[in-house]
Protein backbone atom coordinates (compact mmCIF):
# COMPACT_ATOMS: atom_id res chain seq x y z
CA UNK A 1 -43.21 -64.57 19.93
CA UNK A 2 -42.32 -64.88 16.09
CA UNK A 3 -41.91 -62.02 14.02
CA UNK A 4 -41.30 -61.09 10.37
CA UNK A 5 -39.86 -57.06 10.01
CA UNK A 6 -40.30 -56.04 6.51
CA UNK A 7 -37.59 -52.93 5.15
CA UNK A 8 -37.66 -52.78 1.32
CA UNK A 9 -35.44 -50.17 1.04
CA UNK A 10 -32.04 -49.66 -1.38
CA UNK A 11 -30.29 -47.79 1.41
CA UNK A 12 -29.64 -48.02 4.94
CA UNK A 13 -30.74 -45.25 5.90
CA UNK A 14 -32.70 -44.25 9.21
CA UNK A 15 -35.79 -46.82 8.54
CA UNK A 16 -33.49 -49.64 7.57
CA UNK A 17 -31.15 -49.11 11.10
CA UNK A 18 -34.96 -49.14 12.94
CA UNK A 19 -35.84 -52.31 11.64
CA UNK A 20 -32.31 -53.64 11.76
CA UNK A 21 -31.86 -53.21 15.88
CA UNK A 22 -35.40 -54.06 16.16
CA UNK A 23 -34.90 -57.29 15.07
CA UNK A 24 -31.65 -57.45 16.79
CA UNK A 25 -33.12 -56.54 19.79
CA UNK A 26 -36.00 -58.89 19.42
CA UNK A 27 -34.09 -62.10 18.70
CA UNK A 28 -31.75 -61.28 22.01
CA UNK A 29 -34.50 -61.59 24.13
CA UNK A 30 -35.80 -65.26 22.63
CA UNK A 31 -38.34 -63.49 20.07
CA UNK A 32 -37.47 -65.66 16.91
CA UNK A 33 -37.63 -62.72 14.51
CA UNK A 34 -36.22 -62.24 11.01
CA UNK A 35 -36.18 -59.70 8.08
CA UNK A 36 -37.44 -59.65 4.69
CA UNK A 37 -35.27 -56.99 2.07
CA UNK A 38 -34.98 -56.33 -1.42
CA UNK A 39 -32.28 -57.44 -3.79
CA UNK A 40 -28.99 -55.53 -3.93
CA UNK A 41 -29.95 -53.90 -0.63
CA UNK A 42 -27.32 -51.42 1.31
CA UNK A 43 -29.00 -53.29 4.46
CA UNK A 44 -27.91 -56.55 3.15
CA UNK A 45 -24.26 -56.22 4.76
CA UNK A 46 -25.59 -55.02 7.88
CA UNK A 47 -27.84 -57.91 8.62
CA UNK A 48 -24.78 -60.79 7.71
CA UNK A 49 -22.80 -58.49 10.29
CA UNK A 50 -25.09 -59.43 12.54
CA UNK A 51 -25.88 -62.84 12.04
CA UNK A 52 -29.77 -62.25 11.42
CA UNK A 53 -31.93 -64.85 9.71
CA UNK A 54 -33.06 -62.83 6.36
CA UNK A 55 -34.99 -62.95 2.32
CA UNK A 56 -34.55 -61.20 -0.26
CA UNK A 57 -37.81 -60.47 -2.43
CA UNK A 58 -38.47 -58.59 -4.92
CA UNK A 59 -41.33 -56.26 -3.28
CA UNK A 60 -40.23 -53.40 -4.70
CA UNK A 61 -41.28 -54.63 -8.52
CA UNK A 62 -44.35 -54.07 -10.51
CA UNK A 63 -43.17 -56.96 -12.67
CA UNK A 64 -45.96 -59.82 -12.76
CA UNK A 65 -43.84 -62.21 -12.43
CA UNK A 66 -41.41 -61.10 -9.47
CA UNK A 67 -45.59 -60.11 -7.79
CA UNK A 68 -45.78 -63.55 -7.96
CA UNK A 69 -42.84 -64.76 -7.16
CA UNK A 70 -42.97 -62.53 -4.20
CA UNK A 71 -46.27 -63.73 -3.56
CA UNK A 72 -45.81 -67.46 -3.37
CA UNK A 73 -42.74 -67.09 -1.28
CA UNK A 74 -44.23 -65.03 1.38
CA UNK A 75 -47.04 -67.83 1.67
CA UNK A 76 -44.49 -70.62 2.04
CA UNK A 77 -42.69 -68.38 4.49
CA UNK A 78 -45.98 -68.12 6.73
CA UNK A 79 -46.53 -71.83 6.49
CA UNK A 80 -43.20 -72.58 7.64
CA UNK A 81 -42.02 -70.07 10.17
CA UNK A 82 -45.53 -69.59 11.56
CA UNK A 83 -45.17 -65.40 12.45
CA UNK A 84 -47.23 -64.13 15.14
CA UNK A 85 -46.94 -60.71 13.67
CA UNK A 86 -45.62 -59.21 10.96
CA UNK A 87 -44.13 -55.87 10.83
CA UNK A 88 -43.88 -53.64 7.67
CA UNK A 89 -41.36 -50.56 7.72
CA UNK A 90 -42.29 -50.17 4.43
CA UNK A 91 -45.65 -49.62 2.24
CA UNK A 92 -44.37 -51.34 -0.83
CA UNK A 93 -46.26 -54.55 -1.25
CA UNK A 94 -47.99 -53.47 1.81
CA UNK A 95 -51.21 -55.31 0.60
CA UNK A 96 -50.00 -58.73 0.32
CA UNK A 97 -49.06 -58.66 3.93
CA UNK A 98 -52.70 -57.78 4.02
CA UNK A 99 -53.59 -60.83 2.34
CA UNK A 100 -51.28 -62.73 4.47
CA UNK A 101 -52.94 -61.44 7.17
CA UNK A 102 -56.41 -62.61 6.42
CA UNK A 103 -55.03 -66.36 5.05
CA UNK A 104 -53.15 -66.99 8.21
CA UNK A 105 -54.35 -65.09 10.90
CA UNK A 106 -51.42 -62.86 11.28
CA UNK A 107 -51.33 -59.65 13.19
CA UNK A 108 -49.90 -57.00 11.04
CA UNK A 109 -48.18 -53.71 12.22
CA UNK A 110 -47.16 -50.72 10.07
CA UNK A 111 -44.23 -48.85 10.83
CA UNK A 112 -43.97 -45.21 9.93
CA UNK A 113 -40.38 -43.93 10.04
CA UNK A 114 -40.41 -42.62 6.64
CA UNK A 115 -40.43 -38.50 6.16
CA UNK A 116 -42.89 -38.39 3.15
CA UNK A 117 -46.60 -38.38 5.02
CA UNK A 118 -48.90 -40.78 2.89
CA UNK A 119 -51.53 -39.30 0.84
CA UNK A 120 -54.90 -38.80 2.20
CA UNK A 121 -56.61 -41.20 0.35
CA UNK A 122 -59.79 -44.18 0.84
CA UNK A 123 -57.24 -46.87 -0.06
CA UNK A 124 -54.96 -45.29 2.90
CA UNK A 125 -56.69 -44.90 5.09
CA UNK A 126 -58.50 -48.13 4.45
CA UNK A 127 -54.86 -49.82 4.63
CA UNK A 128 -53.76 -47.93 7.69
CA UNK A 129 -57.37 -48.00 10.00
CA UNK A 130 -58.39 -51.52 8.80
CA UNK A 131 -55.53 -53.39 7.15
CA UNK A 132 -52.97 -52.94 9.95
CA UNK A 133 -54.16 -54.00 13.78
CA UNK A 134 -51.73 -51.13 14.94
CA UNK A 135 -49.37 -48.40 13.90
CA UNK A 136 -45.97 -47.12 15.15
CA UNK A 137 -44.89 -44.19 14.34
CA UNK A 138 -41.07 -42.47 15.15
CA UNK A 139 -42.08 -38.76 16.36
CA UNK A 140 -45.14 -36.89 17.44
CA UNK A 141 -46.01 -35.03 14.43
CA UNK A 142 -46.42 -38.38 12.17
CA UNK A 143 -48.95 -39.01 15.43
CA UNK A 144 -50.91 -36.11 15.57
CA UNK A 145 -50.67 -36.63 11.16
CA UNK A 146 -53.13 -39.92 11.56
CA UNK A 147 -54.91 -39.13 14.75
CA UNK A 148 -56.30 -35.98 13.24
CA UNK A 149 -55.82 -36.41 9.70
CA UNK A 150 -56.37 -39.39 8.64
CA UNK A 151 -58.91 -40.36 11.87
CA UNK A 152 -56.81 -43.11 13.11
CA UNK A 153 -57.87 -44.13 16.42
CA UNK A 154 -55.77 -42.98 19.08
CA UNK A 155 -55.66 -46.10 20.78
CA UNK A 156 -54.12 -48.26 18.04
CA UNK A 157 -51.20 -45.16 17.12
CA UNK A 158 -47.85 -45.77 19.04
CA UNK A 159 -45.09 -43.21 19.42
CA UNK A 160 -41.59 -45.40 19.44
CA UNK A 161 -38.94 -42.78 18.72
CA UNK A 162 -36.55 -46.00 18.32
CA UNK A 163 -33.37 -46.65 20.28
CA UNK A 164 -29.41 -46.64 20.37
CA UNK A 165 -26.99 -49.26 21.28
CA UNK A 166 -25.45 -47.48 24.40
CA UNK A 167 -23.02 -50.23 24.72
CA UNK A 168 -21.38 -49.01 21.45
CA UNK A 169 -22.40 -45.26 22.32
CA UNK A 170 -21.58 -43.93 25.85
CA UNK A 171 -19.54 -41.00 27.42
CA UNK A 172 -16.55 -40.95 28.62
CA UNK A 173 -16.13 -37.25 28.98
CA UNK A 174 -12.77 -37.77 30.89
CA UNK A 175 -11.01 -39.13 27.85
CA UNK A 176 -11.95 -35.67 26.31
CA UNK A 177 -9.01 -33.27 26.33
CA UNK A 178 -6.37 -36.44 25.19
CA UNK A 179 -9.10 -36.64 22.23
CA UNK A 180 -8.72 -33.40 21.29
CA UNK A 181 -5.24 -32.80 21.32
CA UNK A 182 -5.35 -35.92 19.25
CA UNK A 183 -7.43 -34.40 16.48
CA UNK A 184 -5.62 -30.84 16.98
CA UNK A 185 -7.89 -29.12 19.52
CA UNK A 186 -7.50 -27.16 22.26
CA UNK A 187 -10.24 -27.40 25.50
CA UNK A 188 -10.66 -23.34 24.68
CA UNK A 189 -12.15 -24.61 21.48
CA UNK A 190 -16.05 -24.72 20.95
CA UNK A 191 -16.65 -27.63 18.83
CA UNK A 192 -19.50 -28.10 16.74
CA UNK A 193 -20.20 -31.35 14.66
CA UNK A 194 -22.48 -32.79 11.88
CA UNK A 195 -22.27 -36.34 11.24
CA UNK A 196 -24.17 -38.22 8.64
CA UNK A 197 -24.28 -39.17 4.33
CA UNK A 198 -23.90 -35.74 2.54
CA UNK A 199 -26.98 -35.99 0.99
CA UNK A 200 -28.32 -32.61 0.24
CA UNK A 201 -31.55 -33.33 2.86
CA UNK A 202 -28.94 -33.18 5.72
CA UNK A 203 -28.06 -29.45 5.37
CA UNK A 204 -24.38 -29.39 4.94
CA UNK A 205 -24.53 -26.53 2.92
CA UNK A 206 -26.83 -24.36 5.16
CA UNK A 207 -24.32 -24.87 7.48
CA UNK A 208 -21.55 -23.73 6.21
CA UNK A 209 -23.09 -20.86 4.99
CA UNK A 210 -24.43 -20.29 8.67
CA UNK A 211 -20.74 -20.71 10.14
CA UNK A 212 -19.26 -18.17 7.50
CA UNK A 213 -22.04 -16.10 8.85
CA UNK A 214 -21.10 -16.24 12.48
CA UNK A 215 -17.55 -15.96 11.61
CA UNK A 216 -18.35 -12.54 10.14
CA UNK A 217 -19.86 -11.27 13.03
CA UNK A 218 -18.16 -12.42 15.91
CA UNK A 219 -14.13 -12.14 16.47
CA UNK A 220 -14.56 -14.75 19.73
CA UNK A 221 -16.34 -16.79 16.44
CA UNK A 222 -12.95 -16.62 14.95
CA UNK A 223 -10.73 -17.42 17.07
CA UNK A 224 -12.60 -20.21 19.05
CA UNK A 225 -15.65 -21.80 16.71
CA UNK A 226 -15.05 -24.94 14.46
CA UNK A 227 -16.97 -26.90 12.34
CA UNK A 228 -16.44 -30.17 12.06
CA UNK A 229 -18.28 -32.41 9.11
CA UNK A 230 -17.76 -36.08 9.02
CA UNK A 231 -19.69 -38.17 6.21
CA UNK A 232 -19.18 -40.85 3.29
CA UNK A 233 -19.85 -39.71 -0.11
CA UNK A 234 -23.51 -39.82 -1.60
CA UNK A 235 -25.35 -37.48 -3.39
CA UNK A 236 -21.61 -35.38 -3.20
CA UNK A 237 -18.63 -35.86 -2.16
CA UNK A 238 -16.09 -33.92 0.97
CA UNK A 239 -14.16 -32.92 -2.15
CA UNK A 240 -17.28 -30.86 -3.35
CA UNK A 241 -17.84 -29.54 0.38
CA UNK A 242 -14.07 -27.99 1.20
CA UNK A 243 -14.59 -26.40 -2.96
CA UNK A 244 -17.86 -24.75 -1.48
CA UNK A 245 -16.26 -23.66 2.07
CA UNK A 246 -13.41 -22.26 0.17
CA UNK A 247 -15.71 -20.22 -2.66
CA UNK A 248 -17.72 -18.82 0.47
CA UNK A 249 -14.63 -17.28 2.05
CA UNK A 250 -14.78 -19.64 5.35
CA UNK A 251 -11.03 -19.25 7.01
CA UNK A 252 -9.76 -23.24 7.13
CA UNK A 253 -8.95 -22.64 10.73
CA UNK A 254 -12.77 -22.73 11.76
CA UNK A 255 -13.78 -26.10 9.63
CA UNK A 256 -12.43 -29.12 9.09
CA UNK A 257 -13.45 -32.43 7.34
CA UNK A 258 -13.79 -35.90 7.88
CA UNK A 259 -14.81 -38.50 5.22
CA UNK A 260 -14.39 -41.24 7.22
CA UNK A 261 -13.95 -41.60 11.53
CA UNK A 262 -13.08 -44.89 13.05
CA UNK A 263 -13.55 -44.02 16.20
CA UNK A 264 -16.93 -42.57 15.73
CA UNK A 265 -17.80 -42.44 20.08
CA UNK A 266 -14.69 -40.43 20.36
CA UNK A 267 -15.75 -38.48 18.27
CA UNK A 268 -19.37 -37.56 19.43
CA UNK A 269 -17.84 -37.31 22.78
CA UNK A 270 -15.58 -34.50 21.61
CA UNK A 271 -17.66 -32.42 20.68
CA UNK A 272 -19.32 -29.20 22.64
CA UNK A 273 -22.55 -29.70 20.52
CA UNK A 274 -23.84 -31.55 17.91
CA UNK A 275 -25.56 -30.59 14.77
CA UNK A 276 -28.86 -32.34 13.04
CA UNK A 277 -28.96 -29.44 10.55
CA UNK A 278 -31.30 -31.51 7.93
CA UNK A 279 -34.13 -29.71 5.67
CA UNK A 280 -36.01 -32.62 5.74
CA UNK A 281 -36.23 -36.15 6.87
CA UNK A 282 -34.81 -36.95 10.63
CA UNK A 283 -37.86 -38.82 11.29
CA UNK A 284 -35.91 -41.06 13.01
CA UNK A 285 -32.84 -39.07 14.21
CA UNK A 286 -30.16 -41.75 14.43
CA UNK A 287 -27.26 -39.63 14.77
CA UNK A 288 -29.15 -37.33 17.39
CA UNK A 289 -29.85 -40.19 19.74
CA UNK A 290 -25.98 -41.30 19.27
CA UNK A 291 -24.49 -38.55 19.91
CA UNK A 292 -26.95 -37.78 22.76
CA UNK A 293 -25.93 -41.42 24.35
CA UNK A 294 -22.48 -40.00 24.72
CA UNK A 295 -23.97 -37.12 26.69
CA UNK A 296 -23.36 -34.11 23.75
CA UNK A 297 -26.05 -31.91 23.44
CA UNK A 298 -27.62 -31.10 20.50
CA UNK A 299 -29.08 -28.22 18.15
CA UNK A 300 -31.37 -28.67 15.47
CA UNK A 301 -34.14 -27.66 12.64
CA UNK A 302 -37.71 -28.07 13.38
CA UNK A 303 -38.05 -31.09 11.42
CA UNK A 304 -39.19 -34.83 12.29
CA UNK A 305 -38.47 -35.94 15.68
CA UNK A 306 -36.19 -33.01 16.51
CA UNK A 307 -39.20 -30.57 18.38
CA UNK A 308 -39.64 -33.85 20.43
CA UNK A 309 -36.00 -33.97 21.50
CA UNK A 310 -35.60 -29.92 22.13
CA UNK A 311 -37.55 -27.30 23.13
CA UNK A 312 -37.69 -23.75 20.94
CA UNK A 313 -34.83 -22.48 22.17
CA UNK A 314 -32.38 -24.65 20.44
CA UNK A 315 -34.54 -25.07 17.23
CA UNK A 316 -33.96 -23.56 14.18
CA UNK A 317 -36.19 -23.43 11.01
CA UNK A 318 -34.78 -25.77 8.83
CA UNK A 319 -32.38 -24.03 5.92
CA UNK A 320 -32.89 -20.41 7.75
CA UNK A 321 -29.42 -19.48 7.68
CA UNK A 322 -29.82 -16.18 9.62
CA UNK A 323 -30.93 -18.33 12.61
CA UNK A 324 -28.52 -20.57 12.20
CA UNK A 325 -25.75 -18.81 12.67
CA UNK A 326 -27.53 -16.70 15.82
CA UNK A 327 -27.63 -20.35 17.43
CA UNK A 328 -23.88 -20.81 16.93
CA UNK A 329 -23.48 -17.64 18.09
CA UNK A 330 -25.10 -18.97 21.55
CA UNK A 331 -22.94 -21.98 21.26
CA UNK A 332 -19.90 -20.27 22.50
CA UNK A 333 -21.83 -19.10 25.96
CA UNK A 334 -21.12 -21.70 28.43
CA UNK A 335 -24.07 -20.94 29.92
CA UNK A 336 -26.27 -21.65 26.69
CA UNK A 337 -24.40 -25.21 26.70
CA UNK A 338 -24.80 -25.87 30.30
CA UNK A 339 -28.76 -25.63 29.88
CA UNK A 340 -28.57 -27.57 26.69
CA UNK A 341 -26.92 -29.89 28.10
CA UNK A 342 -29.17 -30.74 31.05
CA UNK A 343 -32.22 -30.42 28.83
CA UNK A 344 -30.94 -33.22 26.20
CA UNK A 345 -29.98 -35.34 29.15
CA UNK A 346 -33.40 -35.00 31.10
CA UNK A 347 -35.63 -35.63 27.63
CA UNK A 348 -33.00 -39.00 27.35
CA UNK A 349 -32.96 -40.37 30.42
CA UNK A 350 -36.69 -38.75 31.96
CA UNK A 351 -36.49 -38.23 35.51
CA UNK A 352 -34.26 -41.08 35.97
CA UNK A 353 -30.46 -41.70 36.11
CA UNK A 354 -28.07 -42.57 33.80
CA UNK A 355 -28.81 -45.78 35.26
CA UNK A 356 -32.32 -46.17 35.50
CA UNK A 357 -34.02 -44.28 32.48
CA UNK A 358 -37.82 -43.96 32.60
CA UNK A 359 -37.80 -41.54 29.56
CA UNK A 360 -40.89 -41.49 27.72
CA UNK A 361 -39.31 -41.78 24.18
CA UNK A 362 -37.42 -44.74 25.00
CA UNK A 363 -33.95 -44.08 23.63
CA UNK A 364 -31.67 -46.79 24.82
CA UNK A 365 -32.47 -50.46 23.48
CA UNK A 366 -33.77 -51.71 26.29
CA UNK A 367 -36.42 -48.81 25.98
CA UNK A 368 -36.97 -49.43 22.69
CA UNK A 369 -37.48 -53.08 23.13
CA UNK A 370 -39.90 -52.54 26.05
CA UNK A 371 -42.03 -50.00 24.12
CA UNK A 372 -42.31 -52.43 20.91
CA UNK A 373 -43.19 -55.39 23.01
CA UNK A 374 -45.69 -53.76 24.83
CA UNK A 375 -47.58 -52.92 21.44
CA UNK A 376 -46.84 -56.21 20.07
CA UNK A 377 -48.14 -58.03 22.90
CA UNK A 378 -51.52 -55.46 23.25
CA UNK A 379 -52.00 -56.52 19.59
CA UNK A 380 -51.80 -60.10 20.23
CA UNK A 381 -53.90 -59.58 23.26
CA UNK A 382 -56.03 -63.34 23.52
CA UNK A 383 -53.06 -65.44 21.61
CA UNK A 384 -50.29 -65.51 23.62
């Protein structure tokens, strides 16, 4: 099978990391499959890193000229790498893969991994139920959004949650305690962790306000509860961060910043719990599955794919600092993080083993390859 996976997007964020292991994933298992970006991408590093066949196209423009530009180059693409489908992570330009579609007898599929829902319009729904021969979506809600919304048939909307690259991401809980007397920590300590861009979407602030919170109200808070925020500078910086922890009064004892970690496993596997404390977005949930790969349990809002990962209990409402902090009050109960733990591990793995997962998300990559296949080769049903 051939495939084209179209991911317009500046960044690399959560959409552009789908598309990027899909692809790798794809071509290790002798599906000839290569991506099409746009110029001056973030993702553009990523793919050379690893070795992926790739364009550049302008998609993103509403120049004439780059249209059609863009236009005659995906046709001489078609012609000469002959795609049996094409994939679009993307909606920009998502009706000259339409086009394509209809001129070469292409099977297109639309990705949805994106947070914003599109609006409920003819041309949507025309370009979702009719355009595309299936859709994928990355969590439940963004399901139940076309099914019922926008009257999708059920049949042709996939769940794919996505997966992670165990062989990068695995525990090794034993290595633990050296760890953390490596990074100042003592095994009394209960560590919690948020890993990801500090973008404003991802909560940082929320939870430092939360911990300050906690700390207030609970002495074993104090003395045993750290926060622990590792990200590269975006929309600001960990400069701006340890300036806000230090106007709300947190103690430096309880948090502690990272802008950059080499060693990102060890990390993950460090910590007691991790923290997806986003607003918005986590449609995706990259970080989630990674640090859930290294067996640390994790807490979360009620946004994207985290109610599919955790149950009420260890959902929050997204910016409610109140509850927040009441959940990293139940962090320091070993019992609390006992029953986390085997509830992340039984939603990753299903009823399996660590060795056999036959989880219905499909979080590893071999999951995550299976899953995609399965809809790719349903949609080519006849031509293979």
């Amino acid at each position: 099978m051939r495939t084209i996976q179209v991911i317009n997007t500046q960044w690399y964020n959560a959409t552009a990391w789908y598309a990027l292991y899909l692809t790798h994933i794809l071509n290790a298992h002798g599906h000839e499959s290569l991506l099409i970006t746009c110029p001056k991408s973030a993702l553009i590093p990523k793919i050379k890193e690893f070795g992926l066949k790739y364009r550049i196209l302008p998609l993103n423009s509403f120049n004439p000229k780059e249209i059609f530009y863009s236009w005659n180059e995906l046709n001489g693409l078609c012609e000469s790498f002959r795609p049996d489908i094409i994939n679009c992570h993307r909606g920009e330009s998502f009706y000259m893969f339409g086009m394509l579609k209809r001129r070469f007898g292409i099977k297109l599929i639309r990705t949805r991994g994106d947070q914003r829902l599109p609006k409920v319009t003819l041309l949507n729904k025309f370009l979702h139920n009719k355009t595309a021969d299936n859709l994928i979506v990355t969590n439940s809600s963004m399901a139940d959004f076309f099914i019922n919304i926008m009257k999708t048939p059920a049949s042709r909307v996939h769940t794919i949650l996505g997966g992670v690259d165990t062989g990068v991401f695995y525990p090794h809980k034993h290595d633990v305690p050296a760890i953390r007397k490596k990074y100042g920590f003592s095994e009394d300590d209960v560590l919690l962790g948020i890993v990801g861009r500090l973008d404003l979407v991802k909560g940082f602030h929320e939870s430092i306000a939360a911990l300050k919170k906690c700390l207030d109200q609970s002495e074993d808070a104090r003395n045993r509860l750290h926060l622990l925020i590792a990200g590269r500078d975006c929309c600001f910086t960990v400069a701006d961060l340890k300036a806000y922890a230090k106007t709300l009064g947190v103690p430096q004892t309880n948090i502690h910043f990272y802008e950059f970690v080499h060693e990102l496993n060890d990390f993950m596997n460090m910590l007691d719990v991790g923290l997806i404390a986003s607003v918005g977005s986590e449609t995706i949930a990259r970080v989630a599955f990674e640090m859930l790969a290294c067996h640390t349990p994790v807490i979360g809002s009620r946004v994207g794919v985290m109610p599919d990962i955790l149950q009420d209990g260890f959902l929050f409402r997204p910016g409610n600092i109140d509850e927040m902090a009441a959940m990293f009050l139940n962090c320091l109960d070993e019992k609390f993080r006992t029953d986390l733990q085997k509830l992340c591990m039984r939603n990753f793995y299903g009823t399996g083993s660590p060795s056999v997962s036959n989880s219905v998300y499909g979080w590893s990559m071999e999951d995550f390859y299976t899953k995609t296949i399965n809809v790719y080769s349903k949609t080519l049903e006849g031509r293979l």
